[in-house]
Protein backbone atom coordinates (compact mmCIF):
# COMPACT_ATOMS: atom_id res chain seq x y z
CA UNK A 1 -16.90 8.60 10.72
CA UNK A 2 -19.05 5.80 10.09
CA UNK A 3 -18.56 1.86 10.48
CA UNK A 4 -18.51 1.54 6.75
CA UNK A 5 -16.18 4.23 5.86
CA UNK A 6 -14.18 2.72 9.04
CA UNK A 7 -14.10 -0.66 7.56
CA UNK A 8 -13.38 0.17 3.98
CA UNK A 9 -9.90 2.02 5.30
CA UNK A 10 -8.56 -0.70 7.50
CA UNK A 11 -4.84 -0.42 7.54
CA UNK A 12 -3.24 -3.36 5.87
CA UNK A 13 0.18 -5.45 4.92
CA UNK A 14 -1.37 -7.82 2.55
CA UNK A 15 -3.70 -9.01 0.85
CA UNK A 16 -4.94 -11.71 3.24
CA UNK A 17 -5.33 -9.26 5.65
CA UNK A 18 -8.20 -7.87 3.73
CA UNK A 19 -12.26 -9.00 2.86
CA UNK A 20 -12.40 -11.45 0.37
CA UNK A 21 -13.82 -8.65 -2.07
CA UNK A 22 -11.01 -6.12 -1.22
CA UNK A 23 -7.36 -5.87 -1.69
CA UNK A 24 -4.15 -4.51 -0.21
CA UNK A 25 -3.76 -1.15 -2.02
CA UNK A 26 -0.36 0.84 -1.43
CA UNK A 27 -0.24 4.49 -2.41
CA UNK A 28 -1.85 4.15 -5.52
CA UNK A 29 -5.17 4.38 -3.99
CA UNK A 30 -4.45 8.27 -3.00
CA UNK A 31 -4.05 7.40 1.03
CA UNK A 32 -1.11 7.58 2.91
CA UNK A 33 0.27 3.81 3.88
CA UNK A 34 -1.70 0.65 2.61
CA UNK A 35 -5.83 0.40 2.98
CA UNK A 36 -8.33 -2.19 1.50
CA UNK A 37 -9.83 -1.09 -1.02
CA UNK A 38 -12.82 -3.16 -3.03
CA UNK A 39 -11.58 -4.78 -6.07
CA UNK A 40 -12.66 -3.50 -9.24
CA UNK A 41 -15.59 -5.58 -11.01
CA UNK A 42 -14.93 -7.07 -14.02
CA UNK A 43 -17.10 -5.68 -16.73
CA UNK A 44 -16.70 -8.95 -18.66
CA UNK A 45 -17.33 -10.75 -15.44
CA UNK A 46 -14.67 -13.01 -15.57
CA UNK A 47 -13.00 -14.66 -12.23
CA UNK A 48 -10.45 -12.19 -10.13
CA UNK A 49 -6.79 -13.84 -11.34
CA UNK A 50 -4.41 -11.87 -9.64
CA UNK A 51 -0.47 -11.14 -10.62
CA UNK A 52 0.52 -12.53 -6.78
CA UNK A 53 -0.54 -14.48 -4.40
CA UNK A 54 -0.06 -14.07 -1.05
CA UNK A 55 1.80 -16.88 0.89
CA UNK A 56 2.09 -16.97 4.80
CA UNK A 57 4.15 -19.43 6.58
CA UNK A 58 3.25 -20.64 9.81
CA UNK A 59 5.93 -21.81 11.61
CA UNK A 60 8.53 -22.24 14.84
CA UNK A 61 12.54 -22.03 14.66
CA UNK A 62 12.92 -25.46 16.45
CA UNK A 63 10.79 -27.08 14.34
CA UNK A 64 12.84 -30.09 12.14
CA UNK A 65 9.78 -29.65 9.54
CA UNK A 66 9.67 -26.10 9.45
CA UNK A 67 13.66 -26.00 8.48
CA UNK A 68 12.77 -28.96 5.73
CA UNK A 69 9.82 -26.89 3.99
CA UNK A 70 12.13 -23.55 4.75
CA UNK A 71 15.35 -24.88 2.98
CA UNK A 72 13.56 -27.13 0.52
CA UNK A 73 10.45 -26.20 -0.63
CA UNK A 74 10.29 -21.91 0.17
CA UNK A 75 13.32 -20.82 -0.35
CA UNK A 76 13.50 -22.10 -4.10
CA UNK A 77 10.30 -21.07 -4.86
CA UNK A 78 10.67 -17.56 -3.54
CA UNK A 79 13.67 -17.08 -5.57
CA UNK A 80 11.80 -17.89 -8.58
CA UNK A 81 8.74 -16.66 -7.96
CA UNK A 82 9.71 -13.50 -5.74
CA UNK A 83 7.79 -11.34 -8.38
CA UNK A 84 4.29 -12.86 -8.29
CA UNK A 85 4.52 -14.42 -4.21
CA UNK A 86 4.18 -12.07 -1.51
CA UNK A 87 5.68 -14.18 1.43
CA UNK A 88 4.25 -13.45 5.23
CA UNK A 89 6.89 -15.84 7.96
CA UNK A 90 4.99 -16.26 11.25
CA UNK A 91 7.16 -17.72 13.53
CA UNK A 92 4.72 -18.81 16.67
CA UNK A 93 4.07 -22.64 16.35
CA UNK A 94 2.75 -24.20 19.21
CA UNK A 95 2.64 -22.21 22.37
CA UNK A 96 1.33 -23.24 25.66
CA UNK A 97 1.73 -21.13 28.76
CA UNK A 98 3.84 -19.16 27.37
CA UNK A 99 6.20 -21.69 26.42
CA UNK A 100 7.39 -22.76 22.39
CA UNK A 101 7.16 -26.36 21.75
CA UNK A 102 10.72 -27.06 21.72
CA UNK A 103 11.77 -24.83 25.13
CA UNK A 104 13.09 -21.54 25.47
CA UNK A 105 15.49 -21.71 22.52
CA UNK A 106 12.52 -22.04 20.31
CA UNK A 107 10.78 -18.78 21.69
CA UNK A 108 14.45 -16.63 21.08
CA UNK A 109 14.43 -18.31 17.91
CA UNK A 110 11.34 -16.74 16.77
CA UNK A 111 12.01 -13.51 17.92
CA UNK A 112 15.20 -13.38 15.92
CA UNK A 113 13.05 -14.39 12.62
CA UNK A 114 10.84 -11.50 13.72
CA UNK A 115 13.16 -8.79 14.31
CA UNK A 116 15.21 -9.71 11.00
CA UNK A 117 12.25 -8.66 8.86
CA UNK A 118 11.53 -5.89 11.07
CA UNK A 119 15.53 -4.60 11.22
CA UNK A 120 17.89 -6.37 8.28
CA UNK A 121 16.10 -5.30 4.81
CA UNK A 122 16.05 -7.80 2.45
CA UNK A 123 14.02 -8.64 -0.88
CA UNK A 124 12.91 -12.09 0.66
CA UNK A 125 11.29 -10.48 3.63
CA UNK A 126 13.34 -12.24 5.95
CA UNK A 127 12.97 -15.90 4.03
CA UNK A 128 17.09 -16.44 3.58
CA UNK A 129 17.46 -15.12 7.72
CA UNK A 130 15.28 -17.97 8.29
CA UNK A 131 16.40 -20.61 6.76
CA UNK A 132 20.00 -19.50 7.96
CA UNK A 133 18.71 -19.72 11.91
CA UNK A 134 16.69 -23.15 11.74
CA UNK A 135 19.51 -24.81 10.57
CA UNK A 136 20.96 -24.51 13.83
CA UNK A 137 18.98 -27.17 15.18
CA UNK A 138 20.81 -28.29 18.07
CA UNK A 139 21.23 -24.75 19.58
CA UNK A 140 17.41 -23.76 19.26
CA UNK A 141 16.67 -27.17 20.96
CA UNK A 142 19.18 -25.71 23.99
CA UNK A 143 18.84 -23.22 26.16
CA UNK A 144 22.35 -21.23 25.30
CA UNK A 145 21.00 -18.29 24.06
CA UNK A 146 24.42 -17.45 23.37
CA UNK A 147 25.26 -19.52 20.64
CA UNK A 148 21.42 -19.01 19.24
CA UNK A 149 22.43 -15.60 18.65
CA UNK A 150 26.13 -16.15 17.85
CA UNK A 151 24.30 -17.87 15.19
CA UNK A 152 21.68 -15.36 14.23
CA UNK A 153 24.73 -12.86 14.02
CA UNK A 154 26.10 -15.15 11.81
CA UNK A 155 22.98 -15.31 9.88
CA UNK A 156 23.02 -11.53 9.66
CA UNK A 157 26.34 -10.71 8.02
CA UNK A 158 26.10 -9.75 4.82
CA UNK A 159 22.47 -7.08 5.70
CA UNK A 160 22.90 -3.76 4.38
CA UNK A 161 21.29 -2.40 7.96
CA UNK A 162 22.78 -1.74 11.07
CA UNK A 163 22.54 -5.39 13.10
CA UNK A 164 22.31 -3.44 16.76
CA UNK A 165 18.96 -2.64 15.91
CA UNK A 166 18.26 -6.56 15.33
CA UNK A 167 20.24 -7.50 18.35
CA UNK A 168 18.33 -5.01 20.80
CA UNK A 169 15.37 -5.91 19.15
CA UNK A 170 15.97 -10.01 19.83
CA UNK A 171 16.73 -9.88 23.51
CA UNK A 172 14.67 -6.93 24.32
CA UNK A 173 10.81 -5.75 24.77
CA UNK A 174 10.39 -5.28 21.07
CA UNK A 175 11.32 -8.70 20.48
CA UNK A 176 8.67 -9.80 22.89
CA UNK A 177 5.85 -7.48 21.26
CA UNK A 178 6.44 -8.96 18.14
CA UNK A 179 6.58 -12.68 19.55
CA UNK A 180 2.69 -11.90 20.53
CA UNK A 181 1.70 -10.07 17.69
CA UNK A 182 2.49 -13.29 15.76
CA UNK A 183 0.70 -15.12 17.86
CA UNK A 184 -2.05 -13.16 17.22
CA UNK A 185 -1.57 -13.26 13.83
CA UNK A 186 -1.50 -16.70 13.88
CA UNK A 187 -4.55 -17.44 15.49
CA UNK A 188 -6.56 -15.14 13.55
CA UNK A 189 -5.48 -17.28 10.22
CA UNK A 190 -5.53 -20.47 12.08
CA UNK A 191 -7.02 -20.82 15.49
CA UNK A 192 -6.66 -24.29 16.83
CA UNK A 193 -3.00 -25.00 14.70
CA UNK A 194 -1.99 -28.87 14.68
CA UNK A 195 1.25 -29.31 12.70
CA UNK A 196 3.87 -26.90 12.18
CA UNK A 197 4.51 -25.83 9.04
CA UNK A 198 1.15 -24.81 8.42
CA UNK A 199 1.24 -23.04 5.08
CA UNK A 200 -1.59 -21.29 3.38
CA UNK A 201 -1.92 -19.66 -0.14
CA UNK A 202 -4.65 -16.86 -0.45
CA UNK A 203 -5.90 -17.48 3.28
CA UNK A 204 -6.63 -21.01 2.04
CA UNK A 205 -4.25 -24.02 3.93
CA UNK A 206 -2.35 -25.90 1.93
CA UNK A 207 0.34 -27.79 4.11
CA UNK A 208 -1.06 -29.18 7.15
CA UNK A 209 0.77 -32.10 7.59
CA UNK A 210 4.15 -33.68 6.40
CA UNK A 211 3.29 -35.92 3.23
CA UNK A 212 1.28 -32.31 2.02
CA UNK A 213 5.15 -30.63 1.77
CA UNK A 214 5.66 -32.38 -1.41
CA UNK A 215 2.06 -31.28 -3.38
CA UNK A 216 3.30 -27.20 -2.37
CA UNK A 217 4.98 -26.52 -5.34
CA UNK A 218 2.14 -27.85 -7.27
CA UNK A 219 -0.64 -25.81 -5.41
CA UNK A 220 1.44 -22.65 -5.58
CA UNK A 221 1.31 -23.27 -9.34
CA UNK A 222 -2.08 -23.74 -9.84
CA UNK A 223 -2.34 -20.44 -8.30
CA UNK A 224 -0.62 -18.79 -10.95
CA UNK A 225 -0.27 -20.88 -13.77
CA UNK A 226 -2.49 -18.35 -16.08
CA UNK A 227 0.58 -16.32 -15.93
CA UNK A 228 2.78 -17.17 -19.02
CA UNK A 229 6.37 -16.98 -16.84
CA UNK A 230 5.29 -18.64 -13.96
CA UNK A 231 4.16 -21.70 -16.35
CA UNK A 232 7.00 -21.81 -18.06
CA UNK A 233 9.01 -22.41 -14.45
CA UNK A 234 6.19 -24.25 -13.17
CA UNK A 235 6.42 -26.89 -16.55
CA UNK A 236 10.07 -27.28 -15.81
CA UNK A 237 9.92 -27.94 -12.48
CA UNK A 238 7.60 -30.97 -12.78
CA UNK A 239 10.03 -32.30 -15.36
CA UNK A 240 13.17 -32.41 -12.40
CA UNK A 241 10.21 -34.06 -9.83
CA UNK A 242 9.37 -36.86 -12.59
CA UNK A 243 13.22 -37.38 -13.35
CA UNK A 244 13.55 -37.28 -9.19
């Protein structure tokens, strides 16, 4: 098989993890699994406007900022939105030898956040797990791993899927393969990260420190404000930040 033809079916989740001239293409395309696949031109020649955008959160469990943008800025938005935002969670942060930023409870953290979207299905992709964990502040700062997943048990109830899975998942090798795929995931989006959240909209960062939190809503929009529906949210929720 040749390079090209190798390139042209790499595997894929999402859109980001395709070319800029290709997207994410599920069954549709007549392949088993998702490929990218070149976009279609344009005969009219008019700029690509997609029906979703594709959203990946950078972030760690510990992380006081990464609960605030979580609870307060994601979560809404998702709910909303969930029809035209595809939402990727990678919960890495800042690692060095080995270690998360905030200590071992950090690391377990993450794992959980991993494993839910991996083992408790959801519509959110995990988002509603996650802001569930990180509000549990105190514990992830600690090293009881016991009440971190007391908590993420807690967090849990309520999944339509078996939660041994999950739990085996959190404290076992799994959990640990997915801890470093994130990693790698991260770096390959952003390689030398300097604030957690890091947020990015179509591969392109958008929250890299704290003051940009409060301009997310607004870039999302832009994204998607050629869509009739999203406007119509978008418009409304500008009105509650002016009356704010």
């Amino acid at each position: 098989m040749s390079r090209v033809r190798r390139r042209a079916q790499r595997q894929c989740r999402l859109d980001a993890h395709c070319p800029s001239d290709s997207v994410c293409c599920a069954d549709g395309c007549g392949h088993h699994g998702k490929i990218c696949k070149k976009k279609a031109r344009n005969s009219n020649a008019l700029a690509y406007r997609p029906s979703k955008v594709n959203m990946t959160v950078i972030m760690t469990s510990a992380s006081a900022e990464s609960q605030q943008f979580l609870t307060s800025y994601l979560a809404p938005l998702e709910l909303s939105l969930r029809n035209y935002v595809r939402v990727e969670v990678v919960p890495f942060g800042r690692v060095e030898n080995g270690g998360c930023q905030h200590g071992p409870g950090d690391c377990l953290g993450n794992r959980l956040i991993s494993c839910s979207e991996r083992h408790l299905a959801a519509a959110d992709k995990g988002v509603a797990f996650a802001v569930c964990l990180t509000k549990y502040q105190h514990q992830l700062r600690s090293a009881d791993h016991s009440a971190i997943l007391s908590a993420a048990l807690s967090c849990a109830e309520g999944s339509r899927r078996n939660t041994k899975a999950f739990y085996r998942c959190a404290v076992g090798p799994e959990g640990y393969q997915l801890f470093a795929a994130a990693g790698r995931r991260q770096y390959q989006l952003v390689p030398f990260l300097s604030y957690v959240p890091t947020v990015l909209i179509d591969g392109e960062v958008v929250v890299r420190s704290y003051g940009d939190m409060a301009k997310f809503p607004s870039a999302l929009c832009s994204k998607l404000n050629h869509l009739p529906e999203v406007r119509s949210y978008c418009q409304s929720l500008g009105h509650q930040q002016v009356k704010k």
